[in-house]
Protein backbone atom coordinates (compact mmCIF):
# COMPACT_ATOMS: atom_id res chain seq x y z
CA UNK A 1 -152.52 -125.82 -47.75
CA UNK A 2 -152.31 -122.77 -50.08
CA UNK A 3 -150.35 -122.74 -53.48
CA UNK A 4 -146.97 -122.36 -52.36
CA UNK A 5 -146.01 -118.76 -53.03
CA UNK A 6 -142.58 -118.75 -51.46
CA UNK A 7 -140.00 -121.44 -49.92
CA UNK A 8 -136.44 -121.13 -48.52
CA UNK A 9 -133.41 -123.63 -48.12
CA UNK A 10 -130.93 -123.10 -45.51
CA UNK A 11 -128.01 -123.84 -44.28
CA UNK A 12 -126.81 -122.88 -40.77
CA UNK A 13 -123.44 -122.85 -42.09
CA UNK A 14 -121.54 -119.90 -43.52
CA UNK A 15 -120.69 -121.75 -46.90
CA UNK A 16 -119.61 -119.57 -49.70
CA UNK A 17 -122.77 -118.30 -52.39
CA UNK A 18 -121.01 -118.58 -55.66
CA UNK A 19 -121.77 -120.85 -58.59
CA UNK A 20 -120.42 -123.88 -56.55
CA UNK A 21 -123.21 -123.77 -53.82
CA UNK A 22 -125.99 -123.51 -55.62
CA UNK A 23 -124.82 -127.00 -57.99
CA UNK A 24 -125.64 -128.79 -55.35
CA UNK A 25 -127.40 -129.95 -52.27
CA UNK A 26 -129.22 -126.52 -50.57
CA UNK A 27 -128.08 -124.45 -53.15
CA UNK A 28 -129.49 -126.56 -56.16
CA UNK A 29 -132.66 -127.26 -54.20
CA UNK A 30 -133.32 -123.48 -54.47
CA UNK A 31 -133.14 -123.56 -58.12
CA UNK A 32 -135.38 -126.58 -58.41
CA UNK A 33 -137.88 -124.44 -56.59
CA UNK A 34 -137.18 -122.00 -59.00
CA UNK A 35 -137.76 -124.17 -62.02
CA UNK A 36 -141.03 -125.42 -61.34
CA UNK A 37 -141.88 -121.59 -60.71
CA UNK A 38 -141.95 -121.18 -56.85
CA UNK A 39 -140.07 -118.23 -56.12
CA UNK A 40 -136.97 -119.09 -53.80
CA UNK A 41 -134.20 -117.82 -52.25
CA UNK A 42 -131.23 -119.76 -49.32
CA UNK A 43 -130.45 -118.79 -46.58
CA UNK A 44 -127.17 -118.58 -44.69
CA UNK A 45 -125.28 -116.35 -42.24
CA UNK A 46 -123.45 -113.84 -43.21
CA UNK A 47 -121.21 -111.93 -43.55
CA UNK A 48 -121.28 -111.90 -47.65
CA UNK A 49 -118.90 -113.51 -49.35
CA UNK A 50 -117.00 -113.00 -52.60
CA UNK A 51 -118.92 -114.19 -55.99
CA UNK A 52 -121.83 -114.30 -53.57
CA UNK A 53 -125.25 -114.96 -55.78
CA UNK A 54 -127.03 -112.63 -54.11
CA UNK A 55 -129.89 -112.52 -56.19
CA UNK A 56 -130.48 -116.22 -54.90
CA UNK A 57 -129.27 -116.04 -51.55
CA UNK A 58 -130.36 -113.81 -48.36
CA UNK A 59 -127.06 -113.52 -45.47
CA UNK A 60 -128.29 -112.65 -42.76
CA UNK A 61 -127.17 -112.69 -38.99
CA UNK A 62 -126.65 -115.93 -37.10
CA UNK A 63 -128.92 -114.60 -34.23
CA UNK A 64 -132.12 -114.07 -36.96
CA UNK A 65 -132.15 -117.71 -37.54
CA UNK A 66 -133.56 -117.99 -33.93
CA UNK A 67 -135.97 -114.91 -34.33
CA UNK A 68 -139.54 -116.18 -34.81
CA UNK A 69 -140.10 -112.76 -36.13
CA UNK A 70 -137.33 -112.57 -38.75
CA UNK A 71 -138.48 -115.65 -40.27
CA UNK A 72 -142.07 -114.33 -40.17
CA UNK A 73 -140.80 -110.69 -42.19
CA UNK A 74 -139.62 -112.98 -44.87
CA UNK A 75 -143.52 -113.88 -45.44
CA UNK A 76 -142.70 -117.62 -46.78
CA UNK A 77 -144.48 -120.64 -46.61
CA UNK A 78 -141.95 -123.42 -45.83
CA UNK A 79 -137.94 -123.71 -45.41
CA UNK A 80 -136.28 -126.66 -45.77
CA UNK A 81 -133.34 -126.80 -43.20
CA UNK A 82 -129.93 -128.68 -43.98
CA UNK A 83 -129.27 -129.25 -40.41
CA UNK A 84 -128.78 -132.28 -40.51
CA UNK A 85 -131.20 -133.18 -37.60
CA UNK A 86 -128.45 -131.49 -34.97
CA UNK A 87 -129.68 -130.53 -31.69
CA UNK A 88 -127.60 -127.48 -31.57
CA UNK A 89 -130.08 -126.14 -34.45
CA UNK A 90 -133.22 -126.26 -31.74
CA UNK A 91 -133.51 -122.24 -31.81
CA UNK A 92 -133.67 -122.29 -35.34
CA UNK A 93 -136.17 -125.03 -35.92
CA UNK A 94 -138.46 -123.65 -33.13
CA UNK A 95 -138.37 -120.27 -34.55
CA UNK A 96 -139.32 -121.30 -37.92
CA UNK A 97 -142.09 -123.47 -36.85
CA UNK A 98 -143.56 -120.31 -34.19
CA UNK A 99 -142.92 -117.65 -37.60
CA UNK A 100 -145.92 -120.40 -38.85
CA UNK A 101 -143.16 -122.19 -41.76
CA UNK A 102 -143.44 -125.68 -43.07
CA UNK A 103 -140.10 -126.89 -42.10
CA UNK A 104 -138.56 -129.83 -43.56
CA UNK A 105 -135.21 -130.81 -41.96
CA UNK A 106 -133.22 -132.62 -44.05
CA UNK A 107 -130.66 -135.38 -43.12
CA UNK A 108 -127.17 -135.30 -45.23
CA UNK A 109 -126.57 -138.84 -43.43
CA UNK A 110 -126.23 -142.21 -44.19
CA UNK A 111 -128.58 -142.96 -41.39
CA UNK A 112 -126.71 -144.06 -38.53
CA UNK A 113 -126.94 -141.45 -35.47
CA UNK A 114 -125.79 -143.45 -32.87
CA UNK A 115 -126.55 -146.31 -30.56
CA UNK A 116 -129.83 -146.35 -30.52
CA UNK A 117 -129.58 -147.63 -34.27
CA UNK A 118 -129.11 -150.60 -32.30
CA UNK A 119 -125.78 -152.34 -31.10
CA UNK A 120 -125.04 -154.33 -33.76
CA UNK A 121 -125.12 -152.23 -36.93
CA UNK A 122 -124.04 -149.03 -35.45
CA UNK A 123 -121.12 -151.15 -33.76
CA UNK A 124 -120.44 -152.88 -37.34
CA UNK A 125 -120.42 -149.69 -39.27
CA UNK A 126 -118.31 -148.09 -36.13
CA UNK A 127 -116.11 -150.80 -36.47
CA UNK A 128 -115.96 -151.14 -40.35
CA UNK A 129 -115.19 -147.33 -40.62
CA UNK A 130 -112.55 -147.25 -37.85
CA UNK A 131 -110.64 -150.20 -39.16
CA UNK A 132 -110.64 -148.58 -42.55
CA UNK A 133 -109.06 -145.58 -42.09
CA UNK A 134 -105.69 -147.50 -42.78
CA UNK A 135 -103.90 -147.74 -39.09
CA UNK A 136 -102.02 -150.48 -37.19
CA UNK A 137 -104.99 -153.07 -36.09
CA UNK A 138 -103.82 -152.43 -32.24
CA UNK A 139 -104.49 -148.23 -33.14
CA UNK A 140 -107.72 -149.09 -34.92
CA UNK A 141 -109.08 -150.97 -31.89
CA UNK A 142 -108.34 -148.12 -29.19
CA UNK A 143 -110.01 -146.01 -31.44
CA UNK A 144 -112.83 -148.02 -31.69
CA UNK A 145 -113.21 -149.00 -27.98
CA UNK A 146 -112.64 -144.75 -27.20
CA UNK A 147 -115.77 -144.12 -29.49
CA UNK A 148 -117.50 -146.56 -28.62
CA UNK A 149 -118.06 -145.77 -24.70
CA UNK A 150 -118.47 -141.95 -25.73
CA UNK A 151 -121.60 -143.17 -28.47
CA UNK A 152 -123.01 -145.07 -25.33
CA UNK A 153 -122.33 -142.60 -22.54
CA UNK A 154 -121.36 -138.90 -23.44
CA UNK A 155 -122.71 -139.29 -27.07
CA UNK A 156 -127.02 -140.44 -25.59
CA UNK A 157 -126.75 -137.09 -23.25
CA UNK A 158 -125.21 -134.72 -25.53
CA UNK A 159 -126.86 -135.92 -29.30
CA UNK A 160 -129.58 -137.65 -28.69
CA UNK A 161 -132.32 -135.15 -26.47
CA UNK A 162 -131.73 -132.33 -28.19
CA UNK A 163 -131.86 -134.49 -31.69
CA UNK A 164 -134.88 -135.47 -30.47
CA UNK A 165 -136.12 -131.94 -30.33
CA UNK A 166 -135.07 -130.99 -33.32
CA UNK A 167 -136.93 -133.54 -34.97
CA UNK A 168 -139.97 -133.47 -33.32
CA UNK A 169 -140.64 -129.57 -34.28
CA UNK A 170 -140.44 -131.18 -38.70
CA UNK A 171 -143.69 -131.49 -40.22
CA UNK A 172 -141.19 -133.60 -42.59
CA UNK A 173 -137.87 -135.41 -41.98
CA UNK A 174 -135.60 -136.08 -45.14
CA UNK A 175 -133.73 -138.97 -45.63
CA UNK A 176 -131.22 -138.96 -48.73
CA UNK A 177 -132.08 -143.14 -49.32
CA UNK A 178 -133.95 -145.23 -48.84
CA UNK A 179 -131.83 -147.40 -46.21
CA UNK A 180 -131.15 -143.94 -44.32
CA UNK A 181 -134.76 -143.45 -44.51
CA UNK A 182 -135.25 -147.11 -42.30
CA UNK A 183 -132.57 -146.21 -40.04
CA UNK A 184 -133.47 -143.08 -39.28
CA UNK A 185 -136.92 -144.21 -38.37
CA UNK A 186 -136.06 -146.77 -36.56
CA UNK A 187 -134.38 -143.67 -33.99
CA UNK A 188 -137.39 -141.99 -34.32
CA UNK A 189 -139.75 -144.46 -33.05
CA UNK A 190 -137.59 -144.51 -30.32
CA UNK A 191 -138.27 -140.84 -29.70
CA UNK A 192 -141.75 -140.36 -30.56
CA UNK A 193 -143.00 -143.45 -31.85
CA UNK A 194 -145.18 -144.33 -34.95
CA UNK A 195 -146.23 -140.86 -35.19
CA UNK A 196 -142.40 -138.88 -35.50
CA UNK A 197 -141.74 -141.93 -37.70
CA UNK A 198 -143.95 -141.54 -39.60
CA UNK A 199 -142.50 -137.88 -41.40
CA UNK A 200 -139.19 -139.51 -42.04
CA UNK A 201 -139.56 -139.61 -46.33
CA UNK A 202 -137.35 -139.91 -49.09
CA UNK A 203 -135.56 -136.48 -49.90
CA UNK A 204 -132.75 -137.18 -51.88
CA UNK A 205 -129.82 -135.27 -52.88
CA UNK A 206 -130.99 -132.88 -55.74
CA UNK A 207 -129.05 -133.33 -59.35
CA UNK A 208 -128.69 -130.34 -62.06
CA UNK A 209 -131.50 -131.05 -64.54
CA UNK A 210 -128.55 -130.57 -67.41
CA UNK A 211 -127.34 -133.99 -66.43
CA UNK A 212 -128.56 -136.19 -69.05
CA UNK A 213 -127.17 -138.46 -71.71
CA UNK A 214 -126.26 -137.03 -75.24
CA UNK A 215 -127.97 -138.92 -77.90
CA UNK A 216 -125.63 -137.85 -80.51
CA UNK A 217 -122.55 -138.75 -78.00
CA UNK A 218 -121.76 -142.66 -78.31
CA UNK A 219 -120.74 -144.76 -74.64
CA UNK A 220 -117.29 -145.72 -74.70
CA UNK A 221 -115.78 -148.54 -73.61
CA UNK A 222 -114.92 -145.87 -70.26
CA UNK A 223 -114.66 -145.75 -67.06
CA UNK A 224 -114.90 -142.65 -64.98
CA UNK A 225 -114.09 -141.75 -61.22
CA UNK A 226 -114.33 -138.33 -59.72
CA UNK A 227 -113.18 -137.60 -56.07
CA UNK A 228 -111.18 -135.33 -53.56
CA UNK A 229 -108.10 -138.04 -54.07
CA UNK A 230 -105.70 -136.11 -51.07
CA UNK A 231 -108.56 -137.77 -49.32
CA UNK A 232 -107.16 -141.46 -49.26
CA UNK A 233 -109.18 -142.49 -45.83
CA UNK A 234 -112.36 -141.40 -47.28
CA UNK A 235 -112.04 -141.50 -51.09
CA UNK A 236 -109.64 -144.44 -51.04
CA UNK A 237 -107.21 -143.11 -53.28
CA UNK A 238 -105.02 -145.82 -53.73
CA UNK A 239 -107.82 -148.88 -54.38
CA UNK A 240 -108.71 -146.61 -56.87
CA UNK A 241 -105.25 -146.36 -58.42
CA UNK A 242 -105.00 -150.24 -57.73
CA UNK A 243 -108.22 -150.73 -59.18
CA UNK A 244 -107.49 -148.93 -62.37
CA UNK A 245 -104.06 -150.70 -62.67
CA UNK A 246 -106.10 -154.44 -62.63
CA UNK A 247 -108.97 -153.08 -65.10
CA UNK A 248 -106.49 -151.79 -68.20
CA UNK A 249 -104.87 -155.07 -67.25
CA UNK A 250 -107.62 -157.15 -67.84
CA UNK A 251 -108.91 -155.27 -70.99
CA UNK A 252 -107.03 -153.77 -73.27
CA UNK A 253 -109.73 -151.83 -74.78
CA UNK A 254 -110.73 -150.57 -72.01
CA UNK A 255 -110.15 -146.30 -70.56
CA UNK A 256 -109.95 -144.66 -67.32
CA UNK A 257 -110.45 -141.09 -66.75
CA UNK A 258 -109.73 -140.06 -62.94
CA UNK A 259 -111.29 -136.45 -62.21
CA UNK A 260 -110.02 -133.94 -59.19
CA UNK A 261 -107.04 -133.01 -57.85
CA UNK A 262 -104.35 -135.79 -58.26
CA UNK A 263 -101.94 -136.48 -55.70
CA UNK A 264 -98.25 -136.36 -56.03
CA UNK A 265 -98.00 -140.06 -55.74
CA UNK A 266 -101.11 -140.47 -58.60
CA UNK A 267 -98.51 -138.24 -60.49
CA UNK A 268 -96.09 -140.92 -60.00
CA UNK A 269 -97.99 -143.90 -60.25
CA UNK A 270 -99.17 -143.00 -63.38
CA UNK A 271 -95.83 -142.12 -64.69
CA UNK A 272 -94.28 -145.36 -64.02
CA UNK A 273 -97.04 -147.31 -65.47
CA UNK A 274 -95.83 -149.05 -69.03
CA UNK A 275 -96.62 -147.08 -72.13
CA UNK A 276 -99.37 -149.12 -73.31
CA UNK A 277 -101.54 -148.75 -69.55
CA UNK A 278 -100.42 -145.33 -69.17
CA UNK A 279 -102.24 -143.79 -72.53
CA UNK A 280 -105.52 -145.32 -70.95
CA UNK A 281 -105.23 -144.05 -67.35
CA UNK A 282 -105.78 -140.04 -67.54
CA UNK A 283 -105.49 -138.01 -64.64
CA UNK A 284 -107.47 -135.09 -65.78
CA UNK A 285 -107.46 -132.53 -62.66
CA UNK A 286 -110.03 -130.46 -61.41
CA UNK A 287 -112.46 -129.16 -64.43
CA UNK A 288 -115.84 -127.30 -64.41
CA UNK A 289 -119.27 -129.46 -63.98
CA UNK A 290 -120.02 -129.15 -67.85
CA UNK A 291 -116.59 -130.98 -68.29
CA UNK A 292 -117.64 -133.96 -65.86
CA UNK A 293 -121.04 -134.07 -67.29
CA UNK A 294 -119.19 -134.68 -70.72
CA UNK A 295 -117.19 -137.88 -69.59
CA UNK A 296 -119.83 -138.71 -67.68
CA UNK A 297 -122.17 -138.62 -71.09
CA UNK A 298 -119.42 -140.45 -72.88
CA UNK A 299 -118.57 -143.06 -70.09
CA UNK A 300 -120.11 -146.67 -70.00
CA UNK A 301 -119.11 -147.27 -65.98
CA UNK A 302 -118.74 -144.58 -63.10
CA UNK A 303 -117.07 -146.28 -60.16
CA UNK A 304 -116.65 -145.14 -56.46
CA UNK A 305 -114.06 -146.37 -53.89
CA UNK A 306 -115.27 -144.48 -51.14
CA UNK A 307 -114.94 -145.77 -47.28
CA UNK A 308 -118.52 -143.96 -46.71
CA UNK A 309 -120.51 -141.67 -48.44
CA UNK A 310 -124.16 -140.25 -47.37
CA UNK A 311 -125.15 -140.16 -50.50
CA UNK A 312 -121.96 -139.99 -53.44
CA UNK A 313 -123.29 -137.09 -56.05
CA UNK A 314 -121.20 -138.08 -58.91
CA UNK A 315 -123.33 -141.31 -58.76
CA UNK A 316 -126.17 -139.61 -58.88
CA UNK A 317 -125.20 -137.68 -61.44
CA UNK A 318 -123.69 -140.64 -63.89
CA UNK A 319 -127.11 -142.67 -63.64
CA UNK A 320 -128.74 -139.30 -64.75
CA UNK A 321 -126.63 -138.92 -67.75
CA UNK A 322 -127.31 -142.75 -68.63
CA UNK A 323 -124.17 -144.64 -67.04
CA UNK A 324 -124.16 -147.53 -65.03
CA UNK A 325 -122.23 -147.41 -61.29
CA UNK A 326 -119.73 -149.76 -59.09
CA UNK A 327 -119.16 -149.16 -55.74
CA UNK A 328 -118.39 -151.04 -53.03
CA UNK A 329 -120.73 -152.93 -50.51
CA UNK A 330 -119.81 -151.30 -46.84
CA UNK A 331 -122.94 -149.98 -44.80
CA UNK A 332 -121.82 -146.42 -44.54
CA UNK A 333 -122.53 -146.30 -48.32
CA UNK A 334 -125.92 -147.14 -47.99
CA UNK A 335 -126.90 -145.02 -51.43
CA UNK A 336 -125.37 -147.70 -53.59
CA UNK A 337 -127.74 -150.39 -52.96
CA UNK A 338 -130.64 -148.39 -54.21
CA UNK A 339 -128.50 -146.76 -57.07
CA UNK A 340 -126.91 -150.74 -58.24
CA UNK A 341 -130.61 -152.37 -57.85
CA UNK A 342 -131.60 -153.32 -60.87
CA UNK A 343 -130.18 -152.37 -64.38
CA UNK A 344 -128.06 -149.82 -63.24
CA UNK A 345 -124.94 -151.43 -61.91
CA UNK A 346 -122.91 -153.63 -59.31
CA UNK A 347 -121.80 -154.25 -55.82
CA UNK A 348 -118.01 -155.54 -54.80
CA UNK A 349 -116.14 -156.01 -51.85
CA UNK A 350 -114.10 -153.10 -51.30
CA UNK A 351 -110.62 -154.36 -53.21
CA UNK A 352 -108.98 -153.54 -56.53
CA UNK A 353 -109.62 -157.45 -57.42
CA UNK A 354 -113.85 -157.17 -56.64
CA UNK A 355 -114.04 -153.75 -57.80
CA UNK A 356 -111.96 -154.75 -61.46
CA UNK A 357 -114.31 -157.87 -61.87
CA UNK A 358 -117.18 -155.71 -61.29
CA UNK A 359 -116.47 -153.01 -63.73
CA UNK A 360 -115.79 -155.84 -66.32
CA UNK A 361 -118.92 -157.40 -65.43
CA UNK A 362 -120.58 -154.12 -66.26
CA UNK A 363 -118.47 -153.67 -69.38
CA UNK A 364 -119.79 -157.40 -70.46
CA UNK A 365 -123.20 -156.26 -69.73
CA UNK A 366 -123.12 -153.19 -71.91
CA UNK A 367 -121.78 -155.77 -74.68
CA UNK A 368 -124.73 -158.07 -74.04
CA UNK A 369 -127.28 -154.66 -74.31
CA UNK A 370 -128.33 -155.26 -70.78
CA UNK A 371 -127.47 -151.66 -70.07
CA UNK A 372 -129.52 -148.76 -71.95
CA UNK A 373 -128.29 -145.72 -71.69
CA UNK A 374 -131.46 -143.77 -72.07
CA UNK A 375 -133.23 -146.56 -69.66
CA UNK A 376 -131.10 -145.60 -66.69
CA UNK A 377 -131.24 -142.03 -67.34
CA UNK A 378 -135.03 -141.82 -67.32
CA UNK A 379 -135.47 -143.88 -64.43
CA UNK A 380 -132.99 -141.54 -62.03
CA UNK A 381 -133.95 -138.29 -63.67
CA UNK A 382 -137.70 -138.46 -62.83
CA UNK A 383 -136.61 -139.19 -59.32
CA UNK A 384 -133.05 -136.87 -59.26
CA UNK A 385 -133.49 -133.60 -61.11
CA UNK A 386 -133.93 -130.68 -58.75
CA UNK A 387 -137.25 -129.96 -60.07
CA UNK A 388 -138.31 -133.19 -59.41
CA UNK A 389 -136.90 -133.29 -55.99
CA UNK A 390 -138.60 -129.90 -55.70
CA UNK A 391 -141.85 -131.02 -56.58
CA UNK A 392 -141.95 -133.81 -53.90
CA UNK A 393 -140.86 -130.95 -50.72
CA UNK A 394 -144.07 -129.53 -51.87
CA UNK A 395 -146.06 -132.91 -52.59
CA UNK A 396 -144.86 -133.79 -49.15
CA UNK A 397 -145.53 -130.55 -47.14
CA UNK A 398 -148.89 -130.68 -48.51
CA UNK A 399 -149.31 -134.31 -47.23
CA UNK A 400 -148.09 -133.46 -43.69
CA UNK A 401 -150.58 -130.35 -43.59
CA UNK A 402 -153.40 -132.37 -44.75
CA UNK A 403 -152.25 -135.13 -42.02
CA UNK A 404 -152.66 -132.26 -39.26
CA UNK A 405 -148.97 -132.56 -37.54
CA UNK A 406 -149.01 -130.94 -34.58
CA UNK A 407 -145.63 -129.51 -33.46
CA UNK A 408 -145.39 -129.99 -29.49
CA UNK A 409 -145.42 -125.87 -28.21
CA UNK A 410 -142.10 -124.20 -27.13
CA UNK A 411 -141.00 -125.34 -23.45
CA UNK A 412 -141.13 -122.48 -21.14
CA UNK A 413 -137.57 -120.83 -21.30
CA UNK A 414 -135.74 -122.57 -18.25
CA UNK A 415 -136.35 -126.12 -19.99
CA UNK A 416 -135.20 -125.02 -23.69
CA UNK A 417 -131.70 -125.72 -24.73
């Protein structure tokens, strides 16, 4: 393989192009490129948007994502696709691989597609997910019965071929972790054996290169959660509330700072709270990234409450700038085994009780210097920071080349879907 000269990240999805998009995920991957001097650009449909970056982003027509020729004009060398492994992105794939790309589709999952994950963890995560989302147990098991027969009748016709096709055409499939990574090729074996499993690697989730600890800032005795909180079936909103309640409980040292939008009943709650708890519970609203990066610089313990997360960025982002994470142990948050093994935090079962103890366990840790600030940061920054993350695209596109991966030819026109 040639020197890269020029690579692409893209989205399928018109997503707005301002400041937001390229902090993260596709957008932030382009400016890793960038950093490590390969000239890059994303790609996304258009029409343009308002604050568009256009001098980092190319809108284009949905229809040119499926034009072999289009992606040829653009006179790249690779693109890696956020498609999340979707069958209904099979134009788009082929046509990049026919313009003569490197394409690397990347998978923004936690690694569960469907049945073929096998019966019993994709029908314990089904179930643990279903019975989560806070209804009557009776609602919670018609939903889980109804999704059940679709995953295992419906869901193998309509997801499953054409994800298989859409995989097949990667010279390299991202994963986001390294359990995704296993589950996703266990699928693939199932679709093409050894050899499709085979380009499943490690991609993760890209962080800003400007999160890092401040040696002149000291850790705190703080904790710090960031979330969309109207979001209680996902973000679980109220075990965080309950969980902050039992920590300033516990301690009375101890701080909680609670980032994004707050909900009229986190208003409340944190009204009614007694004077002393309620000066060391801050609800501090939405803020810019350099804001979050601060607490996060200052804060001994990030903590999630999440039902299920692909991946969790603020994690990410708190082990870069030197904290140490709690989250809770549920398989559709499969990132928080890798980021609590070793030194760099703790597991709980998903109540205010675990979660409290856990926090204080990590607080008592800090005490006992079993938690170094610049430790964790240099550990998850080398494998994090968008150039970094960058650097192994290209370290694995170059690997795949060198391997000789054949992508099967373009079924004649009455088969393709």
């Amino acid at each position: 393989m040639t020197p890269a000269r020029k690579w692409f990240t893209c989205t399928p999805v018109r997503f707005k192009g301002d400041h937001t998009f390229f902090a993260r995920d596709s957008g932030l991957l382009c400016k890793g490129f960038q950093e490590i001097g390969v000239a890059c650009k994303a790609i996304m449909p258009g029409p343009a948007m308002e604050d568009d970056q256009s001098e980092d982003l190319i809108r284009t027509e949905y229809r040119n994502l499926e034009d072999p020729a289009w992606w040829e004009s653009l006179g790249g060398q690779g693109v890696v696709l956020y498609g999340w492994g979707s069958g209904k992105y099979v134009k788009i794939v082929r046509a990049i691989k026919q313009a003569g790309l490197v394409l690397v589709s990347h998978m923004d999952t936690a690694g569960i597609l469907g049945i073929r994950n096998g019966l019993p963890e994709f029908t314990g995560m089904l179930w643990w997910v279903t019975s989560g989302e806070g209804d009557r147990a009776g609602s919670s098991i018609l939903r889980f019965a109804a999704r059940l027969a679709y995953a295992a009748t419906v869901g193998l016709i309509r997801n499953d071929r054409s994800r298989a096709r859409h995989l097949k055409q990667a010279d390299v499939i991202g994963a986001i972790t390294p359990v995704a990574l296993e589950r996703i090729r266990k699928v693939c074996r199932i679709y093409g054996g050894e050899a499709l499993a085979s380009r499943v690697q490690l991609v993760p989730h890209p962080n800003a290169s400007s999160m890092l600890p401040d040696p002149q800032v000291a850790k705190e005795r703080l904790v710090v959660a960031v979330g969309r909180w109207d979001d209680d079936r996902v973000k679980g909103t109220r075990l965080l509330m309950a969980t902050a309640e039992a920590l300033v409980r516990k301690d009375a040292a101890v701080r909680v700072e609670i980032y994004g939008r707050a909900t009229a009943a986190m208003v409340d709650w944190q009204k009614t709270m007694p004077e002393a708890m309620r000066d060391r519970v801050q609800l501090r609203g939405v803020v810019p990234n350099p804001v979050i990066r601060q607490a996060l610089q200052r804060a001994r313990v990030e903590i999630c409450t999440s039902l299920r997360e692909g991946f969790h960025t603020v994690s990410a982002e708190a082990l870069c700038c030197g904290c140490s994470i709690v989250g809770p142990d549920v398989p559709e948050i499969p990132s928080m085994k890798w980021f609590t093994a070793g030194p760099f935090g703790s597991m709980a079962q998903r109540t205010p009780e675990t979660l409290a103890e856990a926090v204080m366990g990590e607080m008592a840790a800090w005490d006992r210097l079993e938690r170094d600030s610049a430790v964790i940061a240099a550990h998850w920054s080398r494998l994090l920071h968008a150039p970094r993350v960058a650097g192994e695209v290209l370290r694995l596109a170059r690997l795949a080349h060198d391997a000789g991966i054949e992508v099967p030819p373009r079924p004649a026109a009455s088969a393709s879907t």
